[in-house]
PDB file of N, CA and C in Angstrom:
ATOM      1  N   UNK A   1      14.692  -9.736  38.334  1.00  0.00           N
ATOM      2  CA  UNK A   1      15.814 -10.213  39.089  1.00  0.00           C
ATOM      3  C   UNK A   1      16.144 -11.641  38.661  1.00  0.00           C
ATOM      4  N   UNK A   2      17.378 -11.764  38.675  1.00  0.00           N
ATOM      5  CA  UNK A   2      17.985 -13.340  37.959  1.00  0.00           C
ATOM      6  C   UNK A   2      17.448 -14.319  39.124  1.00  0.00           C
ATOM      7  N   UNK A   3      17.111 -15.558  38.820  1.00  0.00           N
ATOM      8  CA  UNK A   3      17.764 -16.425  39.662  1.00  0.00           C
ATOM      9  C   UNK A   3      18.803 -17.157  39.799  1.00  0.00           C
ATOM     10  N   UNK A   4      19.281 -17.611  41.137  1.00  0.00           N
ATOM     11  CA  UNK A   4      19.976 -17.833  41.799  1.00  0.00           C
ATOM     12  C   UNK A   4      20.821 -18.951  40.997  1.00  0.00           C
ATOM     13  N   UNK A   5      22.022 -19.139  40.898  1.00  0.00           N
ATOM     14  CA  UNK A   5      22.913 -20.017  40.040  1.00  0.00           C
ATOM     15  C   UNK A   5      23.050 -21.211  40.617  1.00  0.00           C
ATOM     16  N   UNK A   6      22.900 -20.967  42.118  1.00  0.00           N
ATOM     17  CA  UNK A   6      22.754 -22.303  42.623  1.00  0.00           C
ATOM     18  C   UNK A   6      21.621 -23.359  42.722  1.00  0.00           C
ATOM     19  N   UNK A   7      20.274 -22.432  42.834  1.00  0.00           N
ATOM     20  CA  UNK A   7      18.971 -22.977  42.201  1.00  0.00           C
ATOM     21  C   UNK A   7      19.065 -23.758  40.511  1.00  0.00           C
ATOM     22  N   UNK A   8      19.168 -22.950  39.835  1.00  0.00           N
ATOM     23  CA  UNK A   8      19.497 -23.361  38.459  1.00  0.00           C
ATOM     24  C   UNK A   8      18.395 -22.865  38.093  1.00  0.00           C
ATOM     25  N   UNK A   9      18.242 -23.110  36.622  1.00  0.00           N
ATOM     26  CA  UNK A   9      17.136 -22.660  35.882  1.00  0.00           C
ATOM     27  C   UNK A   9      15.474 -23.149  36.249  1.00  0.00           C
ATOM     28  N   UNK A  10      14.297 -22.603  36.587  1.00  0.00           N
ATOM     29  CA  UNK A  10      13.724 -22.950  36.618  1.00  0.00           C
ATOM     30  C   UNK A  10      12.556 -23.546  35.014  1.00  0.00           C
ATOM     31  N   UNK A  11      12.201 -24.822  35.258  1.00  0.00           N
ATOM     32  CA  UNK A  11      11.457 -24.972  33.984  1.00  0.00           C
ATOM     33  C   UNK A  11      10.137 -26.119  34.525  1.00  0.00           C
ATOM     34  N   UNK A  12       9.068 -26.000  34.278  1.00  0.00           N
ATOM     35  CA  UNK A  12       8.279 -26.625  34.825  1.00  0.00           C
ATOM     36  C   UNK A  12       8.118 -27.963  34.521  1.00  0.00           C
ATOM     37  N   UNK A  13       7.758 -29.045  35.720  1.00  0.00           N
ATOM     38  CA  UNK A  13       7.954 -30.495  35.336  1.00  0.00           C
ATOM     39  C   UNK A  13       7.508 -31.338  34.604  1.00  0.00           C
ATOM     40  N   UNK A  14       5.843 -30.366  34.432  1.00  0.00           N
ATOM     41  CA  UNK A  14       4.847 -30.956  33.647  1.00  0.00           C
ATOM     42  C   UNK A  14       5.093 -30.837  32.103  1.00  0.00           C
ATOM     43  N   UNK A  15       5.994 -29.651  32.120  1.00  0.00           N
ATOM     44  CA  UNK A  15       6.315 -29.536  30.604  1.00  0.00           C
ATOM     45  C   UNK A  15       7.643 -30.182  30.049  1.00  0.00           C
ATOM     46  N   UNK A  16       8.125 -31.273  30.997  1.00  0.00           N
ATOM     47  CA  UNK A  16       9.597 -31.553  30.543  1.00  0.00           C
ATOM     48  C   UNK A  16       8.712 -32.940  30.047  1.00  0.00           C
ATOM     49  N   UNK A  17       8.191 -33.092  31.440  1.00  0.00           N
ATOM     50  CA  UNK A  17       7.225 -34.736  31.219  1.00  0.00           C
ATOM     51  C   UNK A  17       6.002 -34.792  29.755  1.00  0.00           C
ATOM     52  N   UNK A  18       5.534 -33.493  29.198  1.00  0.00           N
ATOM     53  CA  UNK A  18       4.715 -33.490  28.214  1.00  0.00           C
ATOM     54  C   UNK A  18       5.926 -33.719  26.706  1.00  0.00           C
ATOM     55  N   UNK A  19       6.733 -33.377  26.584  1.00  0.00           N
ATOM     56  CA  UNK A  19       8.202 -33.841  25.512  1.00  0.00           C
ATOM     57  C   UNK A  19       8.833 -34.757  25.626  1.00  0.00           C
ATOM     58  N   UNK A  20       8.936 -35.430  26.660  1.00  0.00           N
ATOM     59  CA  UNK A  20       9.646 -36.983  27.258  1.00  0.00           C
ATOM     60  C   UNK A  20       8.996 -37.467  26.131  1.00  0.00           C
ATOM     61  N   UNK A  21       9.965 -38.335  25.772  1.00  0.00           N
ATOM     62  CA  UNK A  21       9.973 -39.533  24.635  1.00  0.00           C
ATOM     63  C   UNK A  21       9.237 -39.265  23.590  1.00  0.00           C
ATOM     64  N   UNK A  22       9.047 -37.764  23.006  1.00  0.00           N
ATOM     65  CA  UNK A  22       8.604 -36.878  21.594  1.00  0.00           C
ATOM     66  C   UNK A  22       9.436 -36.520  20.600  1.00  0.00           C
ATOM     67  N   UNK A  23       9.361 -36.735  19.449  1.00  0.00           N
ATOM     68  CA  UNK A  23      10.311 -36.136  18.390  1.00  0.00           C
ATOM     69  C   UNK A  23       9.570 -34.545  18.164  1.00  0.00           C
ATOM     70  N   UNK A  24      10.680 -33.768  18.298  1.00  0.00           N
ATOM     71  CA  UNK A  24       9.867 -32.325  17.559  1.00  0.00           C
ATOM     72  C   UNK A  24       9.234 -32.440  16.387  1.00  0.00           C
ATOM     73  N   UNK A  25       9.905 -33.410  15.391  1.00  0.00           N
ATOM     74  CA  UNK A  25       9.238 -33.189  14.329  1.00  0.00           C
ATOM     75  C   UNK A  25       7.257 -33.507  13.556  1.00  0.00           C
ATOM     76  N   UNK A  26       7.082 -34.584  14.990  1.00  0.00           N
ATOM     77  CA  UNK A  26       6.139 -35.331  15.026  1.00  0.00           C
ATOM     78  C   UNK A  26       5.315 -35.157  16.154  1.00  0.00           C
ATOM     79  N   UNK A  27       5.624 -34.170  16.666  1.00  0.00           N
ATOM     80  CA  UNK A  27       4.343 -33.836  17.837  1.00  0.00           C
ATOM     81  C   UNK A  27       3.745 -32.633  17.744  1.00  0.00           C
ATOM     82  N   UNK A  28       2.554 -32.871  18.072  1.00  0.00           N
ATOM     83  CA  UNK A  28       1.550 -31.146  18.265  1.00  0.00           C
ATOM     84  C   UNK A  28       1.877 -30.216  19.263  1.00  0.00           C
ATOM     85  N   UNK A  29       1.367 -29.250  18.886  1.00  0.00           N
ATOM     86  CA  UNK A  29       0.993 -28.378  19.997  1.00  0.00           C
ATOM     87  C   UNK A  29       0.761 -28.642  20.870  1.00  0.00           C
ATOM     88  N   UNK A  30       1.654 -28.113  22.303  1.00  0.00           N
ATOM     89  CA  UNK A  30       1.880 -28.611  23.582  1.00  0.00           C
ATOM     90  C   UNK A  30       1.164 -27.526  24.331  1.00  0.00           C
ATOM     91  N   UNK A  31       0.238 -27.328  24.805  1.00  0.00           N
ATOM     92  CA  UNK A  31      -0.469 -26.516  25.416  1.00  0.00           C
ATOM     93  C   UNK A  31       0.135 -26.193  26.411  1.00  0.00           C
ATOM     94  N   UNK A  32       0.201 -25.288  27.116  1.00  0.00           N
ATOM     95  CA  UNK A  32       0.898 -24.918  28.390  1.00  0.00           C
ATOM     96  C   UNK A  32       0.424 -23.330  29.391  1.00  0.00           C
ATOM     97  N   UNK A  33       0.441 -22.958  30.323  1.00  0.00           N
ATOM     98  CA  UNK A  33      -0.090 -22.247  30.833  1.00  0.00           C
ATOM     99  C   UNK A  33       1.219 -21.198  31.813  1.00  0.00           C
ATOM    100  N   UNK A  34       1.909 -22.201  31.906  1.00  0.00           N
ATOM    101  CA  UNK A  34       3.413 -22.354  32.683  1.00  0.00           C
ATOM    102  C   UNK A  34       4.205 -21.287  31.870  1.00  0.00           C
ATOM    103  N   UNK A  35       4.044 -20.035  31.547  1.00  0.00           N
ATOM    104  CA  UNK A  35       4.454 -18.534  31.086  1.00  0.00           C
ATOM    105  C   UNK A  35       6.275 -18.234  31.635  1.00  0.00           C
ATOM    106  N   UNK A  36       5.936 -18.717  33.093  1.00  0.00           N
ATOM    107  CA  UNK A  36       7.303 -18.353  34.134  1.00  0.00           C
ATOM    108  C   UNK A  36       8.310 -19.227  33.703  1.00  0.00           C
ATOM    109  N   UNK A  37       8.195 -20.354  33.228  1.00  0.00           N
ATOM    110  CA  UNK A  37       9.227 -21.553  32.436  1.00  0.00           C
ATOM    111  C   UNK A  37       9.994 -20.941  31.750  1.00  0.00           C
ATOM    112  N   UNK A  38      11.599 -21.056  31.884  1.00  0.00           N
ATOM    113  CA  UNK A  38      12.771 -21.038  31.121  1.00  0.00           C
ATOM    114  C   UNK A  38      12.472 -22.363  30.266  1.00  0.00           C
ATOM    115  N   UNK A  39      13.288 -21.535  28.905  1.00  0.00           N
ATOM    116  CA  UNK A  39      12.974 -22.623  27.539  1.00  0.00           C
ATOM    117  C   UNK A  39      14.542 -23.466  27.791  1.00  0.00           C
ATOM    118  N   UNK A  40      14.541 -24.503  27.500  1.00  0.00           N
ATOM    119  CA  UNK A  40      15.525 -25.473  28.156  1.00  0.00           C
ATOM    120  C   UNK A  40      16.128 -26.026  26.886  1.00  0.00           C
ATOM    121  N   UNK A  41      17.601 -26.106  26.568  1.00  0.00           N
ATOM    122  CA  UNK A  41      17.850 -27.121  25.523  1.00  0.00           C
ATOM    123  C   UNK A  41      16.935 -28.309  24.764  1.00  0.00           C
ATOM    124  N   UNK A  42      16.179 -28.874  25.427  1.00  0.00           N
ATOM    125  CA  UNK A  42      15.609 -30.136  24.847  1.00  0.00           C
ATOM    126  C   UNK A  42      14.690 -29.923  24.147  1.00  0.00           C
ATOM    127  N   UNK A  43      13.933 -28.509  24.903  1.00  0.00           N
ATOM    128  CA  UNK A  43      12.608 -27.812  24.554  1.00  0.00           C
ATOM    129  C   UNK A  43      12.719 -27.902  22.632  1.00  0.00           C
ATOM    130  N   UNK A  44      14.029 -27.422  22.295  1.00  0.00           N
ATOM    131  CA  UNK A  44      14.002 -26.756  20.785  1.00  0.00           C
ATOM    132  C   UNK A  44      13.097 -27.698  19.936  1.00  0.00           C
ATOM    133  N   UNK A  45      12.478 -27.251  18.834  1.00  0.00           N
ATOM    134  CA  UNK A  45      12.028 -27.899  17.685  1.00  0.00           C
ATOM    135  C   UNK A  45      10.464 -27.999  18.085  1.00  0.00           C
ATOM    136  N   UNK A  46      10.382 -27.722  19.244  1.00  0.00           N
ATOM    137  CA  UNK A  46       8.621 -28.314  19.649  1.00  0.00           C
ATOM    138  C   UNK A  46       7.774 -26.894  19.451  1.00  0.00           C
ATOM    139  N   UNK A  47       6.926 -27.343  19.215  1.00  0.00           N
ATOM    140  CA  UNK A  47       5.789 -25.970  18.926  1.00  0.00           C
ATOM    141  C   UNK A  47       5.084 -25.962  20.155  1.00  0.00           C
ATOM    142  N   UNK A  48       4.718 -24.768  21.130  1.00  0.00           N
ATOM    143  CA  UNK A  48       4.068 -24.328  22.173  1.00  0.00           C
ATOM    144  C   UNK A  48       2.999 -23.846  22.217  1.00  0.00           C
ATOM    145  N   UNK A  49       1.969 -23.936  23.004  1.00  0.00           N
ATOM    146  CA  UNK A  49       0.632 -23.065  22.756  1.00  0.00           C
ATOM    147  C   UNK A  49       0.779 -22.551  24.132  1.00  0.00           C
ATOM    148  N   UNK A  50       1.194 -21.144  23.796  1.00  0.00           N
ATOM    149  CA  UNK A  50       1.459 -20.615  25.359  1.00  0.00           C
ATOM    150  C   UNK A  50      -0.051 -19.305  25.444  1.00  0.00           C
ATOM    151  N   UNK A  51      -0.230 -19.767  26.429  1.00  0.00           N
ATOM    152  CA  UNK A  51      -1.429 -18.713  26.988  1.00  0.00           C
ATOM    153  C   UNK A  51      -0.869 -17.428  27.164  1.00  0.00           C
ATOM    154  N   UNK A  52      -1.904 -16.931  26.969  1.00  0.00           N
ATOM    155  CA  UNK A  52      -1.763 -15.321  26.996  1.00  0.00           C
ATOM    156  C   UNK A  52      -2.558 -14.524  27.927  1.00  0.00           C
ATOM    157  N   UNK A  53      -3.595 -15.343  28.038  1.00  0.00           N
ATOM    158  CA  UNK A  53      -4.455 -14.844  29.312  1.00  0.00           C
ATOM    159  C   UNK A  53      -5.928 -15.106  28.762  1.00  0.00           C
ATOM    160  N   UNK A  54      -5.705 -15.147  27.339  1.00  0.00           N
ATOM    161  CA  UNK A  54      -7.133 -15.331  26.169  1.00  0.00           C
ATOM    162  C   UNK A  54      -6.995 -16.441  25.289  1.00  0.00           C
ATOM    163  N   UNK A  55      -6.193 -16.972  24.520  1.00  0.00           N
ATOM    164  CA  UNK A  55      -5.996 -17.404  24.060  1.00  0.00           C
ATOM    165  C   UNK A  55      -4.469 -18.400  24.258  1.00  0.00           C
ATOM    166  N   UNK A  56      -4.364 -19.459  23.330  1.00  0.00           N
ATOM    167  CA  UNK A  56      -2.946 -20.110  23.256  1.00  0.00           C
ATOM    168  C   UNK A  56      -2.599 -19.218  22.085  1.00  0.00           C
ATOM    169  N   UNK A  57      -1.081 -18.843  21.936  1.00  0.00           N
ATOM    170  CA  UNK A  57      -0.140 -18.426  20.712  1.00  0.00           C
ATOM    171  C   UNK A  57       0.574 -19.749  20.517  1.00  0.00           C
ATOM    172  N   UNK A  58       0.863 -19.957  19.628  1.00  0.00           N
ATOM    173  CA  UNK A  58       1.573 -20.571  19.004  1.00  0.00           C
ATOM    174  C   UNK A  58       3.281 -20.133  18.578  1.00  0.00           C
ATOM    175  N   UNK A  59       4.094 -20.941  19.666  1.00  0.00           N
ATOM    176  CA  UNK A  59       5.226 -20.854  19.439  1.00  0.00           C
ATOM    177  C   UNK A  59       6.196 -21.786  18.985  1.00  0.00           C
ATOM    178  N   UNK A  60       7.001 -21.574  18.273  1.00  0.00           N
ATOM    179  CA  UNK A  60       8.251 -22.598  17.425  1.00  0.00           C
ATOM    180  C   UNK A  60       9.140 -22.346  18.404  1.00  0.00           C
ATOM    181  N   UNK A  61       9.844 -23.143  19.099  1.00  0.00           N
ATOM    182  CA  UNK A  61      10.862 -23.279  19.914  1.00  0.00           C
ATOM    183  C   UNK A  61      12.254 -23.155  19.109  1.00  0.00           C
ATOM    184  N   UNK A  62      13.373 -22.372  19.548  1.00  0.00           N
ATOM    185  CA  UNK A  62      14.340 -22.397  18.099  1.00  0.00           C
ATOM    186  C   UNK A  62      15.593 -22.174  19.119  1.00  0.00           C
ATOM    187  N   UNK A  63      17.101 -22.286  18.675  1.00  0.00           N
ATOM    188  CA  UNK A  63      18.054 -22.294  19.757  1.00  0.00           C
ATOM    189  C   UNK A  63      18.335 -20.746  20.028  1.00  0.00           C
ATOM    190  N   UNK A  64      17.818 -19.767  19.345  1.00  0.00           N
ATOM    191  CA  UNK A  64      17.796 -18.615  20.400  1.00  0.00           C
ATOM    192  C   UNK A  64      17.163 -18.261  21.437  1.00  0.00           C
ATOM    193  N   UNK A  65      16.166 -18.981  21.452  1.00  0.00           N
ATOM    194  CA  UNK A  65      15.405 -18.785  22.673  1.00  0.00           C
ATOM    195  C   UNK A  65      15.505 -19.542  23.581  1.00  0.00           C
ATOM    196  N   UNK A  66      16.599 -20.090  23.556  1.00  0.00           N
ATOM    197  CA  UNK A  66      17.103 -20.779  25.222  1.00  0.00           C
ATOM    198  C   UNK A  66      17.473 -19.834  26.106  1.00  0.00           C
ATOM    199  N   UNK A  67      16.976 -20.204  27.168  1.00  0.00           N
ATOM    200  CA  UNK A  67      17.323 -19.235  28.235  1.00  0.00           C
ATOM    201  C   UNK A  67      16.117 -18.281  28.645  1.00  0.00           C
ATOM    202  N   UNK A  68      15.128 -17.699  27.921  1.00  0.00           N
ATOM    203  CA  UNK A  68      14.078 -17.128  27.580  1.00  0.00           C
ATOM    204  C   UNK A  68      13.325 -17.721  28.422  1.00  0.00           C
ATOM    205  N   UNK A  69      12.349 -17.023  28.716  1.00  0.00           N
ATOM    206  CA  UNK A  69      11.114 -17.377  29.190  1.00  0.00           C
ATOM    207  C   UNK A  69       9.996 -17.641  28.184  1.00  0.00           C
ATOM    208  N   UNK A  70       8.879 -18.431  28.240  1.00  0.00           N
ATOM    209  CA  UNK A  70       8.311 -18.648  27.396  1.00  0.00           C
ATOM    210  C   UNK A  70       7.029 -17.715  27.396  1.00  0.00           C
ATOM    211  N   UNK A  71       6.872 -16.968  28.066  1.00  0.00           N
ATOM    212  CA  UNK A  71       5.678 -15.784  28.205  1.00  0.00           C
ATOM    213  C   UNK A  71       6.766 -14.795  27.472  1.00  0.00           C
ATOM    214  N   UNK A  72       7.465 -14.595  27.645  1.00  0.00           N
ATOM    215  CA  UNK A  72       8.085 -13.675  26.541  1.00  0.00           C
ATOM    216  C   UNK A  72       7.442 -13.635  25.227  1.00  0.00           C
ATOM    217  N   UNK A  73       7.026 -14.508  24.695  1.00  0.00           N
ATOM    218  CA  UNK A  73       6.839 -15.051  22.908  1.00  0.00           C
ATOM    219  C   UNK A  73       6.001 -14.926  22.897  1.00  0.00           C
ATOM    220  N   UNK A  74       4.419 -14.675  24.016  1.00  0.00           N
ATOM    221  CA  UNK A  74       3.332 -14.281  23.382  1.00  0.00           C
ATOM    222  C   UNK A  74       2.605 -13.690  24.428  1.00  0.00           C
ATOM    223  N   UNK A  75       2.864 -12.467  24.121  1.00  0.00           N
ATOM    224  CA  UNK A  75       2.450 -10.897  24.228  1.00  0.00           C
ATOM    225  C   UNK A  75       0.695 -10.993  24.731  1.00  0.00           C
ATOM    226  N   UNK A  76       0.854 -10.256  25.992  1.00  0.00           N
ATOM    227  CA  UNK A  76      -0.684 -10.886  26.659  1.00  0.00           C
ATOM    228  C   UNK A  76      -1.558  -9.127  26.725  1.00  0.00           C
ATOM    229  N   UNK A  77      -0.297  -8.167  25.824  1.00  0.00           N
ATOM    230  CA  UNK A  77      -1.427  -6.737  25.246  1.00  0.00           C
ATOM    231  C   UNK A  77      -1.244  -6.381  23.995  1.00  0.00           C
ATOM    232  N   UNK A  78      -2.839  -6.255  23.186  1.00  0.00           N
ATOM    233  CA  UNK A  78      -2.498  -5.626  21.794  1.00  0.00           C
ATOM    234  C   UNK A  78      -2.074  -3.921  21.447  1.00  0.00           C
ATOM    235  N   UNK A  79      -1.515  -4.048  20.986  1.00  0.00           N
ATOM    236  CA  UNK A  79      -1.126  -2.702  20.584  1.00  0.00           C
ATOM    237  C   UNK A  79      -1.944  -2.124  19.427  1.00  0.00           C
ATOM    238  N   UNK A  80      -2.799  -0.838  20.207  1.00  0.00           N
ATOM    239  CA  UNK A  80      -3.489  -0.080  19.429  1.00  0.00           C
ATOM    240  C   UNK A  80      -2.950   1.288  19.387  1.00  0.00           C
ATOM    241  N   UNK A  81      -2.856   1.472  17.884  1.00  0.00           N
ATOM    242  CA  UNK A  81      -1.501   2.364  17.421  1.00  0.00           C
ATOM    243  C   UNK A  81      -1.835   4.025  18.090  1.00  0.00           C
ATOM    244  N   UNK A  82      -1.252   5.118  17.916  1.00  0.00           N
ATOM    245  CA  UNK A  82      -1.224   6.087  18.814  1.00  0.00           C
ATOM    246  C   UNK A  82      -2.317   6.808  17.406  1.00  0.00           C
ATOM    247  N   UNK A  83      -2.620   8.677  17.966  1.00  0.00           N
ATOM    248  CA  UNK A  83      -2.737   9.183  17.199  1.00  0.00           C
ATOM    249  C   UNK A  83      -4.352   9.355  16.973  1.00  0.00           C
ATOM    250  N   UNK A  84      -4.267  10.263  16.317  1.00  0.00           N
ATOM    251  CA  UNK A  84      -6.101  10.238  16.500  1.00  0.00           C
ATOM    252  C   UNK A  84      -6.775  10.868  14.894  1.00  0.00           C
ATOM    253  N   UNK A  85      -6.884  12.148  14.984  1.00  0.00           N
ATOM    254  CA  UNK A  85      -7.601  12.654  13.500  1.00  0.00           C
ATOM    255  C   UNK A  85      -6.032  13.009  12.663  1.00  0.00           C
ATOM    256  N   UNK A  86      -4.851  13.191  13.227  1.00  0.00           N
ATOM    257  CA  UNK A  86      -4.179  13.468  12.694  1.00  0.00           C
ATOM    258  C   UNK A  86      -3.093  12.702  12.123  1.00  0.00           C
ATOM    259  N   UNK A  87      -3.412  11.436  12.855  1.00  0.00           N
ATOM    260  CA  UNK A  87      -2.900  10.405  12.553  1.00  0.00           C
ATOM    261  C   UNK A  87      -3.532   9.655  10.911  1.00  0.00           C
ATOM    262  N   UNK A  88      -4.865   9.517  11.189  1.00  0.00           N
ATOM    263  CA  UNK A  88      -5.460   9.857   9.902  1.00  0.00           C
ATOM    264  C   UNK A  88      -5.057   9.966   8.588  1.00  0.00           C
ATOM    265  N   UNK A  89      -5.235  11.360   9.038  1.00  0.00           N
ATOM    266  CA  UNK A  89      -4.896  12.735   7.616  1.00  0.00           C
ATOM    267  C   UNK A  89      -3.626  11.996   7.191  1.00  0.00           C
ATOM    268  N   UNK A  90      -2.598  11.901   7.622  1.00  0.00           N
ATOM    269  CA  UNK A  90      -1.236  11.679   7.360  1.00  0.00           C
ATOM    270  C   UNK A  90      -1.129  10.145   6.592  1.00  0.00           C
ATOM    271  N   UNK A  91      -2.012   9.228   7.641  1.00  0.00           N
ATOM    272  CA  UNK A  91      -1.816   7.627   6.742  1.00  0.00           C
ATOM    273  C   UNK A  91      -2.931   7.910   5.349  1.00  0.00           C
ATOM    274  N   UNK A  92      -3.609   8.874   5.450  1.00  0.00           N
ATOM    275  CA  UNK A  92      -4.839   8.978   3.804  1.00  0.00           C
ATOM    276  C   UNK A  92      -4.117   9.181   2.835  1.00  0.00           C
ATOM    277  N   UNK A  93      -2.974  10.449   3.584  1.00  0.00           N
ATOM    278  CA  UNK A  93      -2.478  10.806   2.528  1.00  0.00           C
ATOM    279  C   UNK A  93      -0.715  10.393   2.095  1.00  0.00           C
ATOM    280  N   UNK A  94      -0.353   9.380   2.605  1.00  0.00           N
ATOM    281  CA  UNK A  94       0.488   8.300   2.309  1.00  0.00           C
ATOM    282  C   UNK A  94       0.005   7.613   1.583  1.00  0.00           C
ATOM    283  N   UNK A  95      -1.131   7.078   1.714  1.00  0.00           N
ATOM    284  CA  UNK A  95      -1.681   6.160   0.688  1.00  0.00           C
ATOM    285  C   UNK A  95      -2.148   6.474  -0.751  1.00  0.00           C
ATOM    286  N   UNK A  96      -2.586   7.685  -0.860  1.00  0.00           N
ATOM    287  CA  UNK A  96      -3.018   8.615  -1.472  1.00  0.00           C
ATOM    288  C   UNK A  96      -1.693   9.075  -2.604  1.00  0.00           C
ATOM    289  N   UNK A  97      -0.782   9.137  -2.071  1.00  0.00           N
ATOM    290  CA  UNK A  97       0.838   9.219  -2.506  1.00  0.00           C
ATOM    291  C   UNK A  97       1.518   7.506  -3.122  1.00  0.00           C
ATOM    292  N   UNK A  98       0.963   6.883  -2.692  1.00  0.00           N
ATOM    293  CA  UNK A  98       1.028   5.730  -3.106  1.00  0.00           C
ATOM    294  C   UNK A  98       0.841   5.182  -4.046  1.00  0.00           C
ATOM    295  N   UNK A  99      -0.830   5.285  -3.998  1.00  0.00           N
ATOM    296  CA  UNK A  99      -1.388   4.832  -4.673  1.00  0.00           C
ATOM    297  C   UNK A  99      -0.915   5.515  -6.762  1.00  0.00           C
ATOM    298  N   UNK A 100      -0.634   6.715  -6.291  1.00  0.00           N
ATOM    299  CA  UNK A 100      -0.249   8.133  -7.124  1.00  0.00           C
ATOM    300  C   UNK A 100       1.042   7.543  -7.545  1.00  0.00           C
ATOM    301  N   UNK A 101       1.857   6.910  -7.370  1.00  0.00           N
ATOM    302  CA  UNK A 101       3.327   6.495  -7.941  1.00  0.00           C
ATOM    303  C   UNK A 101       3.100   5.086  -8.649  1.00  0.00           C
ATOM    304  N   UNK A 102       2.261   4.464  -8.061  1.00  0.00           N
ATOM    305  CA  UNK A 102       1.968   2.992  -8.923  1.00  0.00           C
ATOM    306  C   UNK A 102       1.621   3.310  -9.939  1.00  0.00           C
ATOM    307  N   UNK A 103       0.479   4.218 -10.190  1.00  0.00           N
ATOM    308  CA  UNK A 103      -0.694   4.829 -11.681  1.00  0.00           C
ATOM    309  C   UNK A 103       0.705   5.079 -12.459  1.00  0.00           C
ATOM    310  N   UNK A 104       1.535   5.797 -11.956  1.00  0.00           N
ATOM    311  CA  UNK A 104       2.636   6.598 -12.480  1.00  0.00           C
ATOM    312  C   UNK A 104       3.934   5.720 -13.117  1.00  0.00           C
ATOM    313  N   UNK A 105       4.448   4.533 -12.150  1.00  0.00           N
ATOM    314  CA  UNK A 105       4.476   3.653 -13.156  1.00  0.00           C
ATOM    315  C   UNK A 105       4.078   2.645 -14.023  1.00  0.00           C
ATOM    316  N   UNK A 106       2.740   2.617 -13.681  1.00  0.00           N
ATOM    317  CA  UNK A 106       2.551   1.819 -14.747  1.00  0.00           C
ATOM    318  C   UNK A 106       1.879   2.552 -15.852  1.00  0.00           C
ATOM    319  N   UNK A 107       1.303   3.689 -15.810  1.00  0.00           N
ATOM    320  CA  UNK A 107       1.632   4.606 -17.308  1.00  0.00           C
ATOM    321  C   UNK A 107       2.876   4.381 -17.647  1.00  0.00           C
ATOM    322  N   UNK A 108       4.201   4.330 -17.105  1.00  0.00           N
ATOM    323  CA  UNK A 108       5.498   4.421 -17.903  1.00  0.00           C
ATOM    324  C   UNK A 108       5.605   3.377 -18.606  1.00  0.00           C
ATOM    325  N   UNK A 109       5.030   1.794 -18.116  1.00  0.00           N
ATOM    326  CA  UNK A 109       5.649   0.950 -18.311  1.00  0.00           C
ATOM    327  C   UNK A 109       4.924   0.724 -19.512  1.00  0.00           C
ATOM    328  N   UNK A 110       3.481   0.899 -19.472  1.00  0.00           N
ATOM    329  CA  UNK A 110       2.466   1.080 -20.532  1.00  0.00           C
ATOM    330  C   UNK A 110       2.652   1.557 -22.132  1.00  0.00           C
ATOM    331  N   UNK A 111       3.341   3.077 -21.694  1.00  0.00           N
ATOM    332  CA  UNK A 111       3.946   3.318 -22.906  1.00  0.00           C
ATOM    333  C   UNK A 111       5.098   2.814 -23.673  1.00  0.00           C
ATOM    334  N   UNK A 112       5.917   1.844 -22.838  1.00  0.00           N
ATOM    335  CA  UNK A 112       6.775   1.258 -23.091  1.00  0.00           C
ATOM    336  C   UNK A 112       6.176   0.176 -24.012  1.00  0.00           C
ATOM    337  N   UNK A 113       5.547  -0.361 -23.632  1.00  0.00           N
ATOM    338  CA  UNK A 113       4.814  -1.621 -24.107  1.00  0.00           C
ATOM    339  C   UNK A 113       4.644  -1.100 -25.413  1.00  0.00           C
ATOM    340  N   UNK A 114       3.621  -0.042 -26.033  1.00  0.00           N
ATOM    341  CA  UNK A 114       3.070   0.562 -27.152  1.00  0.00           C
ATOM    342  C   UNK A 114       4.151   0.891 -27.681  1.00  0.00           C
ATOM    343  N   UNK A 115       5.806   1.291 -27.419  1.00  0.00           N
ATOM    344  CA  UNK A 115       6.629   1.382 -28.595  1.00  0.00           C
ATOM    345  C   UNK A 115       7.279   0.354 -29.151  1.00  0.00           C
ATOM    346  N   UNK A 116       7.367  -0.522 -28.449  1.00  0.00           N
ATOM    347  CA  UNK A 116       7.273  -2.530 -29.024  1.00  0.00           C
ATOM    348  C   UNK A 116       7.078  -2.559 -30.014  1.00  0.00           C
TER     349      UNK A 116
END
C-alpha cells in the first residue's frame, strides 16, 4: 500500500544525516539496516551496505532507483534452482552438446590454419 501524499516519502534520518556534507564520489560504504527507506534524490552516487538479514549487499545508488525502497536491491532469499534428477540429465547433456560444437569448431578452424 502507497503512502500517504500528504505524509510524503518516508526516508530514514539517520541515513540522510550519514551523507550530509559527503561527496558520492569519496565516501564508503554506508552501512544501513533501515530496508523500509525510500531512496531520495540526494541519496544517488553513494554506495549502500544494505542488510539482508545475514549479511550487508552492496548497493550503487543510481537515478532509477529513486523512489524505490532500498530492501528492494538486496534480496534477503537465495534462489535454489528447481528440478531434481531430471533437471540433471538435461543440464549434462547441454553441456555435453556444448562442449561437442566448440571441438567442432575448432577442428574447422584448425584445418583452416593447415591450408595457409
Amino acid at each position: 500500500m502507497a503512502r500517504s501524499l500528504k505524509k510524503g516519502p518516508y526516508v530514514d534520518e539517520k541515513l540522510l544525516k550519514k551523507i550530509e556534507g559527503k561527496k558520492p564520489q569519496t565516501a564508503e560504504v554506508i552501512k544501513t539496516w533501515a530496508r523500509r527507506s525510500q531512496i531520495a534524490p540526494e541519496m544517488v552516487g553513494f554506495k549502500f551496505g544494505v542488510h539482508n538479514g545475514k549479511t550487508h549487499i552492496e548497493v550503487l545508488i543510481s537515478e532509477d532507483m529513486v523512489g524505490h525502497r532500498l530492501g528492494e536491491f538486496a534480496l534477503t532469499k537465495k534462489f535454489v534452482r528447481h528440478g531434481g534428477k531430471m533437471q540433471k540429465e538435461m543440464e549434462q547433456k547441454a553441456k555435453e552438446s556444448e562442449i561437442a560444437s566448440a571441438q567442432a569448431a575448432k577442428a574447422a578452424t584448425d584445418t583452416k590454419d593447415k591450408k595457409k
